[in-house]
Every structure is written in structure tokens, then in C-alpha cells.
PDB file of N, CA and C in Angstrom:
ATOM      1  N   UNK A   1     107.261 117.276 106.058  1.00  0.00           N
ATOM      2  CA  UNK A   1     106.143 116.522 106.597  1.00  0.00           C
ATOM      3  C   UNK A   1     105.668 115.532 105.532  1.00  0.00           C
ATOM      4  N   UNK A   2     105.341 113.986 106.170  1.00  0.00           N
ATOM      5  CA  UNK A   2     104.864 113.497 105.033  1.00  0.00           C
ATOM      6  C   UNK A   2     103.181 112.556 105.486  1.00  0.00           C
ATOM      7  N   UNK A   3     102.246 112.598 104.371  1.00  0.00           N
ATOM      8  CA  UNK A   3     101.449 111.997 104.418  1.00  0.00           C
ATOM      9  C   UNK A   3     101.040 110.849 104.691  1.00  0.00           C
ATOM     10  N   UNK A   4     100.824 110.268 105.614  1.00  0.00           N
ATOM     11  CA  UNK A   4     100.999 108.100 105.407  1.00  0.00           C
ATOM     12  C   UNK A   4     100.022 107.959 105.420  1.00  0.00           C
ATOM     13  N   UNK A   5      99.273 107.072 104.327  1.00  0.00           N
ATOM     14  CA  UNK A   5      97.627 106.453 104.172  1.00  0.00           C
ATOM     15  C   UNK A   5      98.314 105.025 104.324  1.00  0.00           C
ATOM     16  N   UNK A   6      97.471 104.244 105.810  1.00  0.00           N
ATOM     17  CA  UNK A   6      97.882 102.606 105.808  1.00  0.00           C
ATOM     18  C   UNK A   6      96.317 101.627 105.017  1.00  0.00           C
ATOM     19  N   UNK A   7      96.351 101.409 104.315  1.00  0.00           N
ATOM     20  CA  UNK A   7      94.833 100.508 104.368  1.00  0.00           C
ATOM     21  C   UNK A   7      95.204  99.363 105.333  1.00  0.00           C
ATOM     22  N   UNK A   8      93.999  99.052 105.849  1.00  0.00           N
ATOM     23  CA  UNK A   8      93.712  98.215 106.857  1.00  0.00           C
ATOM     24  C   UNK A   8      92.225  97.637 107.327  1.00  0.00           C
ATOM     25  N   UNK A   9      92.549  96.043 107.158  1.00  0.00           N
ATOM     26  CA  UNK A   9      91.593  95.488 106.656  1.00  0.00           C
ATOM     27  C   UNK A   9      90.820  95.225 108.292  1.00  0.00           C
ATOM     28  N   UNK A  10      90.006  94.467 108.887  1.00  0.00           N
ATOM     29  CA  UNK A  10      89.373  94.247 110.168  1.00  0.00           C
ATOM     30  C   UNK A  10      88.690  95.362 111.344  1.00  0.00           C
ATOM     31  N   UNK A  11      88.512  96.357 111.240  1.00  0.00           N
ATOM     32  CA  UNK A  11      88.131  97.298 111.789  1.00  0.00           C
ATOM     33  C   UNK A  11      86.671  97.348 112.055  1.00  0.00           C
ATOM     34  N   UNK A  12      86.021  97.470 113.026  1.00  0.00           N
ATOM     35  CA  UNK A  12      84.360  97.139 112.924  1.00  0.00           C
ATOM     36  C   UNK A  12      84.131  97.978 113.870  1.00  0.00           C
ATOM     37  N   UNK A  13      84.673  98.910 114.363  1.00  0.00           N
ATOM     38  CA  UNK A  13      84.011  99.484 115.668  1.00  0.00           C
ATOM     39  C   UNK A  13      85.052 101.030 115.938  1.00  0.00           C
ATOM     40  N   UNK A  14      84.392 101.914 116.472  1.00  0.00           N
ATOM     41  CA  UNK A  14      85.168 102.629 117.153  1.00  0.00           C
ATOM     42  C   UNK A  14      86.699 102.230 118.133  1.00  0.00           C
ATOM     43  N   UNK A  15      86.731 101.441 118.974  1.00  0.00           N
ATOM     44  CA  UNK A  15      87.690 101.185 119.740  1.00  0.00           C
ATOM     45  C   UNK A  15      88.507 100.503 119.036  1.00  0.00           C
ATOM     46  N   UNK A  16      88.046  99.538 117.519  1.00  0.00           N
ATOM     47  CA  UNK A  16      89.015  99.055 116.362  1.00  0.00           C
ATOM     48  C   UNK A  16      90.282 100.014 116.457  1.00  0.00           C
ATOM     49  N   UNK A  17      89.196 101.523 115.872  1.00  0.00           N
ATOM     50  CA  UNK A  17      90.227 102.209 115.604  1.00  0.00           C
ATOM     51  C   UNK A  17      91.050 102.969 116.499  1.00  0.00           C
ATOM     52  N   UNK A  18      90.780 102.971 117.731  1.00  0.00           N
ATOM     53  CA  UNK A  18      91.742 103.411 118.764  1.00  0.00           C
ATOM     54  C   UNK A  18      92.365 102.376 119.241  1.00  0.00           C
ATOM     55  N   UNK A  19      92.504 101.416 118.664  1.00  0.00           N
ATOM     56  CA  UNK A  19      93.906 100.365 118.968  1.00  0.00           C
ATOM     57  C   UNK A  19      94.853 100.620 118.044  1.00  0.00           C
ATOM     58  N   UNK A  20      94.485 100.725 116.683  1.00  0.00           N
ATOM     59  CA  UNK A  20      95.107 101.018 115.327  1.00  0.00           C
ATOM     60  C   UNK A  20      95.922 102.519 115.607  1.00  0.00           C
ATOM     61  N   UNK A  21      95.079 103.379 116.008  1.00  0.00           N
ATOM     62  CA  UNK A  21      95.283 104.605 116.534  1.00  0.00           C
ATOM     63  C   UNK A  21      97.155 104.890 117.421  1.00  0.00           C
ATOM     64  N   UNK A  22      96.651 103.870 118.877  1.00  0.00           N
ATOM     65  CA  UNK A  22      97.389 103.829 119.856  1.00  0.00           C
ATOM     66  C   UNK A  22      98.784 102.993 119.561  1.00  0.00           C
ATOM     67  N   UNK A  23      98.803 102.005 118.577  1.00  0.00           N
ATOM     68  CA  UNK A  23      99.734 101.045 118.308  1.00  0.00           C
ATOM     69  C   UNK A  23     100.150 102.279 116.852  1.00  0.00           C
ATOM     70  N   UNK A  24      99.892 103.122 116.597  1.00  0.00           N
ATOM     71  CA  UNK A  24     100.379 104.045 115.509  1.00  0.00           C
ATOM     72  C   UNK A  24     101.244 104.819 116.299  1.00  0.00           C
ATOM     73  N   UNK A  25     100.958 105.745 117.697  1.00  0.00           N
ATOM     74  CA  UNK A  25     101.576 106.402 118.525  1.00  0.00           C
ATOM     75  C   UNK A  25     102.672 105.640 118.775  1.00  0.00           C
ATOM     76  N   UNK A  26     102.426 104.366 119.580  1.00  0.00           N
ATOM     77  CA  UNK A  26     103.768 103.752 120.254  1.00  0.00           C
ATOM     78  C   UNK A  26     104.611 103.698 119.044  1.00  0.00           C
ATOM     79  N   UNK A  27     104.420 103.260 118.012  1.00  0.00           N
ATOM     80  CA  UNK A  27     105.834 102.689 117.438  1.00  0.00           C
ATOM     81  C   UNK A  27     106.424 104.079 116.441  1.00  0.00           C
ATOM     82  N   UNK A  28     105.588 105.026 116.353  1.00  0.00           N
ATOM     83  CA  UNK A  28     106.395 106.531 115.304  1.00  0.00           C
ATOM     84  C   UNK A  28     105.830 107.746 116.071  1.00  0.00           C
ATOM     85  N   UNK A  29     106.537 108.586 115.607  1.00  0.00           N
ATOM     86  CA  UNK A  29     106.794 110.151 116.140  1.00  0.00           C
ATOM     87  C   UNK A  29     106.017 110.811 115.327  1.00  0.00           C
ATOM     88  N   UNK A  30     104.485 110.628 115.782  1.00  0.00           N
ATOM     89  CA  UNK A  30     103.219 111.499 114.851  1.00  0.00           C
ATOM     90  C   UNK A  30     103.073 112.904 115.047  1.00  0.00           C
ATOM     91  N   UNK A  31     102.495 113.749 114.319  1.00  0.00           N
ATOM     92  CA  UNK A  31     101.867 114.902 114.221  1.00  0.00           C
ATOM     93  C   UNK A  31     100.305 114.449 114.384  1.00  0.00           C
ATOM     94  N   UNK A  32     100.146 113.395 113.508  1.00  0.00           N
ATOM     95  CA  UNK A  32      98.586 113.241 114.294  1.00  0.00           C
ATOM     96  C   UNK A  32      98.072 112.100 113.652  1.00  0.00           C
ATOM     97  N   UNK A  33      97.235 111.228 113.485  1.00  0.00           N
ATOM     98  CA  UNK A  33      96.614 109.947 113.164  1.00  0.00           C
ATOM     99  C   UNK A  33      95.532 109.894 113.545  1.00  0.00           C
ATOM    100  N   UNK A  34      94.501 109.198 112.173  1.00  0.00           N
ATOM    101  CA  UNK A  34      93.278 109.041 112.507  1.00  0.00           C
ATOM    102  C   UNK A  34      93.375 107.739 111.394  1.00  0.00           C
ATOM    103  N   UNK A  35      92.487 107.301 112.174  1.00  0.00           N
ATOM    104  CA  UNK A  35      92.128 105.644 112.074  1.00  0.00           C
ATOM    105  C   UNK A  35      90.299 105.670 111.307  1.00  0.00           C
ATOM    106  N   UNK A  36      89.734 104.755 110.270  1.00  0.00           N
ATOM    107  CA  UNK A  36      88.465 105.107 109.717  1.00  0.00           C
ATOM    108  C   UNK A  36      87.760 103.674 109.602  1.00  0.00           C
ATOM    109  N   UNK A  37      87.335 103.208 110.044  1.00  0.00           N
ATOM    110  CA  UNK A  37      86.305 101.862 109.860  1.00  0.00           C
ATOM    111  C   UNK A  37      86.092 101.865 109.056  1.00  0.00           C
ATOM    112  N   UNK A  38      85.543 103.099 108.397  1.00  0.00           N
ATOM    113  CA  UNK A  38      84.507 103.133 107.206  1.00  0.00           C
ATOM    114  C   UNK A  38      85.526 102.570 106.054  1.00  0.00           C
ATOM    115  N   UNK A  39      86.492 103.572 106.321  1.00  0.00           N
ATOM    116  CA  UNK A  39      87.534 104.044 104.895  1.00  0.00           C
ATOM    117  C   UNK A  39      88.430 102.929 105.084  1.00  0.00           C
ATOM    118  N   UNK A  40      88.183 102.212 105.668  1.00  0.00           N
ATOM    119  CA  UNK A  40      89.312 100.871 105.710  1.00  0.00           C
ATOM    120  C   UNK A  40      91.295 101.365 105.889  1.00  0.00           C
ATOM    121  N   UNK A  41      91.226 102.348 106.624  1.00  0.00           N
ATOM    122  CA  UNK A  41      93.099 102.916 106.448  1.00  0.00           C
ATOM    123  C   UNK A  41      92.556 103.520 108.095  1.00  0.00           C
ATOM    124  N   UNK A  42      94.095 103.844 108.103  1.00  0.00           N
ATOM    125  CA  UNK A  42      94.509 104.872 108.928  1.00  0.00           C
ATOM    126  C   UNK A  42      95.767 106.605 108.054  1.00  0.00           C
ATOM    127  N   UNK A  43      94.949 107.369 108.696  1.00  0.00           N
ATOM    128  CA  UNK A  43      96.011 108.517 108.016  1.00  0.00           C
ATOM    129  C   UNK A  43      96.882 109.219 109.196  1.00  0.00           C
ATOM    130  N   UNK A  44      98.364 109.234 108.557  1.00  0.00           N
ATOM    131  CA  UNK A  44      99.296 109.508 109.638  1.00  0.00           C
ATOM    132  C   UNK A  44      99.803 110.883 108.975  1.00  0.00           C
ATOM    133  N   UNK A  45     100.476 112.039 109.757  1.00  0.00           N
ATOM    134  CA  UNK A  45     100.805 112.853 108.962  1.00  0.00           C
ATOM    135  C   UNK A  45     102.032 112.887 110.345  1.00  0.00           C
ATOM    136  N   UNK A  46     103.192 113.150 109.607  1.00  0.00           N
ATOM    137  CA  UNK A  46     104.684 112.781 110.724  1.00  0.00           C
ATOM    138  C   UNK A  46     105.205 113.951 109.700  1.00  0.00           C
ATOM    139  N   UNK A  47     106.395 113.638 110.359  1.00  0.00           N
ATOM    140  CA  UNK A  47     107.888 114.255 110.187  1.00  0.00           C
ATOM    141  C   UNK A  47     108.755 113.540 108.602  1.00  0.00           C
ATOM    142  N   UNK A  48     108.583 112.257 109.361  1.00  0.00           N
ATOM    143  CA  UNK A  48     109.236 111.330 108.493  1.00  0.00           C
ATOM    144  C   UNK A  48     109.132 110.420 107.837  1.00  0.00           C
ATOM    145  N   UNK A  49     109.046 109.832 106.669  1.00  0.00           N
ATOM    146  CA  UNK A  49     108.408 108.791 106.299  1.00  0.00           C
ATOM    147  C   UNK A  49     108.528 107.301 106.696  1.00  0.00           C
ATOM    148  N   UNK A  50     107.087 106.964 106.732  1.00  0.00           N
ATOM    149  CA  UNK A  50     107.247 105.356 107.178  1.00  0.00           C
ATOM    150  C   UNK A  50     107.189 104.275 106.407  1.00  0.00           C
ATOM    151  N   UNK A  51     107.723 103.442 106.592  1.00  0.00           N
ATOM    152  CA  UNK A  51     107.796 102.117 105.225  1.00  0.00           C
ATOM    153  C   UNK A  51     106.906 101.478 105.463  1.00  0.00           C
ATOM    154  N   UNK A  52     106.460 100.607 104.699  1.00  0.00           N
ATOM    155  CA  UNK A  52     105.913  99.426 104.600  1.00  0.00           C
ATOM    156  C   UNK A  52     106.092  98.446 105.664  1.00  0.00           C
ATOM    157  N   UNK A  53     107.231  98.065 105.320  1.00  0.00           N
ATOM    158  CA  UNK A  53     107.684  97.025 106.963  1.00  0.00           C
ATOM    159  C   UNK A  53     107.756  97.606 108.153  1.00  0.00           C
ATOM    160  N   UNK A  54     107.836  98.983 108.601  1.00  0.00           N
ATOM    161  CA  UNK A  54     108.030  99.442 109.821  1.00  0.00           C
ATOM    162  C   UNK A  54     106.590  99.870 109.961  1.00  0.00           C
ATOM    163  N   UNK A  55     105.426  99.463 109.096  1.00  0.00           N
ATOM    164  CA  UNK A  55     103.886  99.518 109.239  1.00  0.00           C
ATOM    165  C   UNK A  55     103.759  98.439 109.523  1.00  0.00           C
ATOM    166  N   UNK A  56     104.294  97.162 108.863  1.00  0.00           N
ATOM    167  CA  UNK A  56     103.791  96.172 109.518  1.00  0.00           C
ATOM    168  C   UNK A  56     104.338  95.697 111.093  1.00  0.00           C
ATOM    169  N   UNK A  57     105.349  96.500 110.743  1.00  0.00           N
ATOM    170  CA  UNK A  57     105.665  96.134 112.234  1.00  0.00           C
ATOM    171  C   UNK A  57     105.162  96.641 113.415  1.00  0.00           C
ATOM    172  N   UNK A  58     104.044  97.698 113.250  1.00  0.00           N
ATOM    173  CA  UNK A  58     103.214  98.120 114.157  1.00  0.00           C
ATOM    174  C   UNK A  58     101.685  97.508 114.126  1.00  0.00           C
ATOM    175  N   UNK A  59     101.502  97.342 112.927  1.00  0.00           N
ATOM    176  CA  UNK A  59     100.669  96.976 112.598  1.00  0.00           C
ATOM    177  C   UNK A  59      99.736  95.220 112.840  1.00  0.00           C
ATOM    178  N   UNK A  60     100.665  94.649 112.773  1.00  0.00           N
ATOM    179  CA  UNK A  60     100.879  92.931 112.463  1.00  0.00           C
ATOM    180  C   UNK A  60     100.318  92.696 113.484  1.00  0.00           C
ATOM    181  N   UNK A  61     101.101  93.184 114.894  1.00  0.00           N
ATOM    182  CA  UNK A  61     100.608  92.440 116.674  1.00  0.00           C
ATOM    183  C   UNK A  61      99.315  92.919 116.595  1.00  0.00           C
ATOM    184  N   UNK A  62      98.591  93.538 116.144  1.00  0.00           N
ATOM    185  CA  UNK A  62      97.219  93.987 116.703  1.00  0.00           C
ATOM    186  C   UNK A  62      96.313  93.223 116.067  1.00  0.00           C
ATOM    187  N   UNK A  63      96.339  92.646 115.334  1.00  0.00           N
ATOM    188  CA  UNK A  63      95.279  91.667 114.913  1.00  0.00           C
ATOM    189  C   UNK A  63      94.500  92.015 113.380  1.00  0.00           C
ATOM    190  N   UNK A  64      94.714  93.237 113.245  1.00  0.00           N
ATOM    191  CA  UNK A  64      94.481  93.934 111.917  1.00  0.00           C
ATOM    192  C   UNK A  64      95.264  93.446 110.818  1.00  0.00           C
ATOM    193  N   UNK A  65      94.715  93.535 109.505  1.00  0.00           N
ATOM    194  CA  UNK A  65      95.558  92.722 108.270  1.00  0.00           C
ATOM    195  C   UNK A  65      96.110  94.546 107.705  1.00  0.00           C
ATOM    196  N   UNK A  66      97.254  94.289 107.834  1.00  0.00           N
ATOM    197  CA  UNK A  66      97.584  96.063 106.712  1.00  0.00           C
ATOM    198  C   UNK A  66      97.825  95.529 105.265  1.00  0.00           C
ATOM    199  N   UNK A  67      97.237  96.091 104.643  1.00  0.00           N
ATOM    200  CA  UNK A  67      96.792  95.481 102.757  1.00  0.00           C
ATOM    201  C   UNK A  67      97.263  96.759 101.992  1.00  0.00           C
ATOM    202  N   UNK A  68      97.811  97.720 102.024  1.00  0.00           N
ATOM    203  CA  UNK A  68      98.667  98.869 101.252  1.00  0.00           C
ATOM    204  C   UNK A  68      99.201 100.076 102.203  1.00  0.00           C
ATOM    205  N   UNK A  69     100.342 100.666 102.007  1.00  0.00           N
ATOM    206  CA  UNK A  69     100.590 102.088 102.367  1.00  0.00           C
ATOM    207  C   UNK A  69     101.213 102.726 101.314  1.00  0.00           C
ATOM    208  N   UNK A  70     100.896 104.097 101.698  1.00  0.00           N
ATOM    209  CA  UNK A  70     101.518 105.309 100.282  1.00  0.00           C
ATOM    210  C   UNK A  70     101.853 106.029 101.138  1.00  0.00           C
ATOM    211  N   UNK A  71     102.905 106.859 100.630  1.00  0.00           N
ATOM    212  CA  UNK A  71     103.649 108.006 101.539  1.00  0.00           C
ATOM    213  C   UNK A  71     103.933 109.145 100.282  1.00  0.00           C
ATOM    214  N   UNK A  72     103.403 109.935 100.623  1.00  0.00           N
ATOM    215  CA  UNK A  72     103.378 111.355  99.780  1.00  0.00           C
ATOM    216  C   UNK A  72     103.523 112.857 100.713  1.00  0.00           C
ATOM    217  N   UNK A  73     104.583 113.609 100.326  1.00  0.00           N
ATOM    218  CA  UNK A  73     104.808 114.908 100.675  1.00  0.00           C
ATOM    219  C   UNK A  73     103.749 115.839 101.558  1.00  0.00           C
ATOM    220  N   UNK A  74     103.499 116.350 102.140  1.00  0.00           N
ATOM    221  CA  UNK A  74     102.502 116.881 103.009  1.00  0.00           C
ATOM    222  C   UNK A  74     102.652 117.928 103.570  1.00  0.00           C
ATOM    223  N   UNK A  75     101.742 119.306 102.801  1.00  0.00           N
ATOM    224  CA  UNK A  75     102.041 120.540 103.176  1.00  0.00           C
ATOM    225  C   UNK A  75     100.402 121.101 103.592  1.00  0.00           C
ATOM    226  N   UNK A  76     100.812 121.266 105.393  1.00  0.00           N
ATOM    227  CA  UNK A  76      99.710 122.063 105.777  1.00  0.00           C
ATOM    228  C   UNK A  76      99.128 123.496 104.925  1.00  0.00           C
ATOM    229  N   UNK A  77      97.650 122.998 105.018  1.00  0.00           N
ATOM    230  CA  UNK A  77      96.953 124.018 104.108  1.00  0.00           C
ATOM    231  C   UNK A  77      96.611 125.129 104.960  1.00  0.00           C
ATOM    232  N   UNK A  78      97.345 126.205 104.417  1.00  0.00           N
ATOM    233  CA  UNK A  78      97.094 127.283 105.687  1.00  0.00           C
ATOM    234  C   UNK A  78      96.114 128.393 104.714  1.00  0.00           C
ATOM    235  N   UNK A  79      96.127 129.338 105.638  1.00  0.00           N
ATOM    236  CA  UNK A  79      95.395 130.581 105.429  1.00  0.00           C
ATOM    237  C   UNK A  79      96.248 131.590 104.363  1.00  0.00           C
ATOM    238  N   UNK A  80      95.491 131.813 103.570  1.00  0.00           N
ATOM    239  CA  UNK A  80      96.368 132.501 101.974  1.00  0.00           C
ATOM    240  C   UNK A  80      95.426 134.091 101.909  1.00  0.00           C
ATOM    241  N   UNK A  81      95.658 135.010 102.286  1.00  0.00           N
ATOM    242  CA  UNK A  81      94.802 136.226 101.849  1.00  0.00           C
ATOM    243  C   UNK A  81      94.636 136.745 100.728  1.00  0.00           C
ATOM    244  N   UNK A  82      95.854 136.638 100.178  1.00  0.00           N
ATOM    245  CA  UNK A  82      95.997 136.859  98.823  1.00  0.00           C
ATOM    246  C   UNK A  82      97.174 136.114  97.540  1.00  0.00           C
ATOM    247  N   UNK A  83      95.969 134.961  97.032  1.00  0.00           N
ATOM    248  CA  UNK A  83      96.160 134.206  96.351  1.00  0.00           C
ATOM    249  C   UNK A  83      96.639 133.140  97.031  1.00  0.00           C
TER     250      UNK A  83
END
């Protein structure tokens, strides 16, 4: 599983981020995505990692500027009883 943080610049509203959101679904095979006005990104957590260009290429048609992505390893934090 890997982590994807997109920064992304234009976002002003709730429904911003459910375009960012929905244009994240269509173009990759998510585990889950959330989109942040505040935080200026979207966080993707998949299977597989996504590039740069295959961000902008989801990214670009929607009207949003994408200004960085990082992709880092991603291990659900589960329940540990002992230790």
C-alpha cells in the first residue's frame, strides 16, 4: 500500500474538494481519498504508486493547479495488544 499526498493549489469550498475527490476515483484504483481546502493536497492511500504525471493527468482537466506529490510506503495502523 502506498501513501499519495498531491498538493493542490485552488480549492475554496467543500464541492472544490469533491471534484478533486471524484476526478481522483476516475483515473486510479483507490483504497480511499480525501481532498482538504484547508491543507491545500489531497491524500490517496492505493495499492500502487502514482506519479507525478499520471497526477497531472487527473489532475490538470479540473481546473486545479497540482504544485507537489510524494509517495511513501503505507502501513495500516492496526490494533497491537501487546506491544
Amino acid at each position: 500500500m502506498y501513501k499519495v499526498t498531491a498538493g493542490i493549489e485552488g480549492m475554496m469550498c467543500g464541492m472544490c474538494e469533491s471534484h478533486i475527490q471524484d476526478a481522483i476515483r476516475k483515473a486510479f484504483n483507490v483504497k480511499s481519498v480525501k481532498a482538504s481546502k484547508g491543507k491545500k493536497n489531497a491524500v490517496i492511500i492505493c495499492e500502487n504508486p502514482i506519479s507525478e504525471e499520471e497526477m497531472h493527468a487527473a489532475i490538470d482537466p479540473t481546473g486545479y493547479e497540482l504544485v507537489s506529490v510524494t509517495c511513501e510506503p503505507y502501513e495500516k495502523k492496526g490494533f497491537h495488544l501487546f506491544g
